[in-house]
N, C-alpha and C. Protein backbone atom coordinates (compact mmCIF):
# COMPACT_ATOMS: atom_id res chain seq x y z
N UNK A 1 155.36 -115.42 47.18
CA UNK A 1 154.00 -115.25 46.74
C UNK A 1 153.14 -114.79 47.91
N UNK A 2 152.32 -114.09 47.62
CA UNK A 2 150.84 -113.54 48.79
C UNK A 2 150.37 -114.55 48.59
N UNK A 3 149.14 -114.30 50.20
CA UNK A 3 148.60 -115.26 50.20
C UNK A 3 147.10 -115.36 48.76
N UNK A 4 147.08 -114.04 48.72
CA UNK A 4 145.79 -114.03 47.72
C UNK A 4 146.08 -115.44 46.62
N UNK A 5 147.53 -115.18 45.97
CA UNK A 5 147.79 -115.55 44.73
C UNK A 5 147.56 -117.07 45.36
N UNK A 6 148.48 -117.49 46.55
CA UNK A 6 148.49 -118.97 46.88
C UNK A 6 146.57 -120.10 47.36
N UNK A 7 145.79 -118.66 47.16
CA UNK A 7 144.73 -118.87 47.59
C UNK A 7 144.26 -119.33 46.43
N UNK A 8 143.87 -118.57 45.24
CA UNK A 8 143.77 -119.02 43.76
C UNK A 8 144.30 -120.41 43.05
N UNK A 9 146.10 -120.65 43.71
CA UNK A 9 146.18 -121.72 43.14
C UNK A 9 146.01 -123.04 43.77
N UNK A 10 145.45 -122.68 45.30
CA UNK A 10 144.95 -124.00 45.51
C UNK A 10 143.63 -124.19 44.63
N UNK A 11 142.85 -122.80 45.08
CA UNK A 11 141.65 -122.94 44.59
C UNK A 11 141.40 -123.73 42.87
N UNK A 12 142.31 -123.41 41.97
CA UNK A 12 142.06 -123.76 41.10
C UNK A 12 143.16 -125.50 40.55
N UNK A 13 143.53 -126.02 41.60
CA UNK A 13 144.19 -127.50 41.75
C UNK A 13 143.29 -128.01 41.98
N UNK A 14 142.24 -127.70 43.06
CA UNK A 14 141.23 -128.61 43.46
C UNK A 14 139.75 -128.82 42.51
N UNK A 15 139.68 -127.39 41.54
CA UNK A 15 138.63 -127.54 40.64
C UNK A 15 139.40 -128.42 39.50
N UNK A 16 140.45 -128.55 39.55
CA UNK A 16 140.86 -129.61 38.20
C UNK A 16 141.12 -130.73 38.94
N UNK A 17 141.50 -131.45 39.87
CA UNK A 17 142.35 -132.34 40.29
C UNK A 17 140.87 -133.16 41.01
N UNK A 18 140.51 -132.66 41.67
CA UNK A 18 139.15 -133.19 41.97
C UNK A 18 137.83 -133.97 41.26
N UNK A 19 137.72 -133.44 40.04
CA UNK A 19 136.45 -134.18 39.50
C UNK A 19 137.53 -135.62 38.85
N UNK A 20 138.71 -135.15 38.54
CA UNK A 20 139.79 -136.62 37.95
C UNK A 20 139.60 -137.43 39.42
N UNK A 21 140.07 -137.18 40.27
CA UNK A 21 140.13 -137.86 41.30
C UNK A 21 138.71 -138.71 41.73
N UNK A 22 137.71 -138.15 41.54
CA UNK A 22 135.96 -139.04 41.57
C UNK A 22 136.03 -139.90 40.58
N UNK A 23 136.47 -139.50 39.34
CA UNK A 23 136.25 -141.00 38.55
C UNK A 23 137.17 -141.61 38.13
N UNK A 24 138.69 -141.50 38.81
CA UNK A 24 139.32 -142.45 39.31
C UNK A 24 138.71 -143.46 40.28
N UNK A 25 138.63 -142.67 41.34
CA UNK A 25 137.67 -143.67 42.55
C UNK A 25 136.58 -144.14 42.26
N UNK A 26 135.52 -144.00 41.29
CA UNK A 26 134.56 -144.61 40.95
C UNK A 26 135.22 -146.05 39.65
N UNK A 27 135.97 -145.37 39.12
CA UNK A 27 136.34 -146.34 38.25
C UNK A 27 136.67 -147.81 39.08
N UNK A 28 137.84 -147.16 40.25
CA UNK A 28 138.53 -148.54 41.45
C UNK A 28 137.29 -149.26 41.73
N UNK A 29 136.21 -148.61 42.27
CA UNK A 29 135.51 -148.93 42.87
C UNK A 29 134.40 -150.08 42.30
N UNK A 30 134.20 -149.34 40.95
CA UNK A 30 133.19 -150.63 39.82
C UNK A 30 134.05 -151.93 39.58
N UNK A 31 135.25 -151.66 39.10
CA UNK A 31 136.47 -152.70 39.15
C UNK A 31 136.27 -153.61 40.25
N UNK A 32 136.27 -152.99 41.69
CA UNK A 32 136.28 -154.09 42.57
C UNK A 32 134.64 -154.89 42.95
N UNK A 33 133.89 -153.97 42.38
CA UNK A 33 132.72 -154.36 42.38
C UNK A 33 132.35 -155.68 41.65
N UNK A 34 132.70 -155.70 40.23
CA UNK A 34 132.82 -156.87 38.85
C UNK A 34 133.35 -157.21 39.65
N UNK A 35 135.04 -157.52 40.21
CA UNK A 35 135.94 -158.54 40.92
C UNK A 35 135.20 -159.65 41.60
N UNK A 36 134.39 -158.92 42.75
CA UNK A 36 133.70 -159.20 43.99
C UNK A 36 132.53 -160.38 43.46
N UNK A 37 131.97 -160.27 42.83
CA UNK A 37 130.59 -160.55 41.84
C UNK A 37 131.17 -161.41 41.02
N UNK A 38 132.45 -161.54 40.45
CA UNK A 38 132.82 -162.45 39.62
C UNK A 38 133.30 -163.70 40.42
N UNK A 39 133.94 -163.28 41.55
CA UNK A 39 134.58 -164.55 42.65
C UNK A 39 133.50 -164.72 43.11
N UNK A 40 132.29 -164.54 43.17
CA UNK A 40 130.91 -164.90 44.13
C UNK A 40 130.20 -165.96 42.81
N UNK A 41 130.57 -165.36 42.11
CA UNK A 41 129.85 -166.38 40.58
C UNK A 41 130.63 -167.88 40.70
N UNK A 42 131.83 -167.42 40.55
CA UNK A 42 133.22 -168.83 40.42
C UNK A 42 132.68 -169.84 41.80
N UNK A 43 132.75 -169.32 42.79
CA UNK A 43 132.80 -169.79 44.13
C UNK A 43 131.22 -171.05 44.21
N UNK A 44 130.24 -170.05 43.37
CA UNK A 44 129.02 -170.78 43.26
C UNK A 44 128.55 -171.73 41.97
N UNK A 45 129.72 -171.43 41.63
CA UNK A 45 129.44 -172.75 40.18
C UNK A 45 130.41 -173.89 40.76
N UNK A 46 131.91 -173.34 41.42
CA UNK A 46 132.07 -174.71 42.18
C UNK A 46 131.88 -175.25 42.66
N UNK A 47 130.62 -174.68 43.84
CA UNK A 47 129.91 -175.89 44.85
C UNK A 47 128.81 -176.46 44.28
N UNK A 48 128.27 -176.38 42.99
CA UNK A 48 127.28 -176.95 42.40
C UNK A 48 127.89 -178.34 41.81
């Protein structure tokens, strides 16, 4: 393959593979967020 063609198919891996990849990581990220917030809830109803 040229490089033109190999240029295109990165180019067009990263316009698909990329916006999946943000809300994957946003998804991890709210997940550990609730987690975080839920053991801070638990932690403070047990010392009451």
């Amino acid at each position: 393959m040229d490089r033109k063609t190999l240029n295109r198919i990165g180019l067009a891996a990263a316009i698909l593979l990329v916006p999946g990849g943000l809300i994957l990581g946003a998804g991890l990220a709210a997940r550990r967020y609730r987690k975080r917030t839920e053991d801070a809830d638990a932690a403070k109803a047990d010392s009451q």
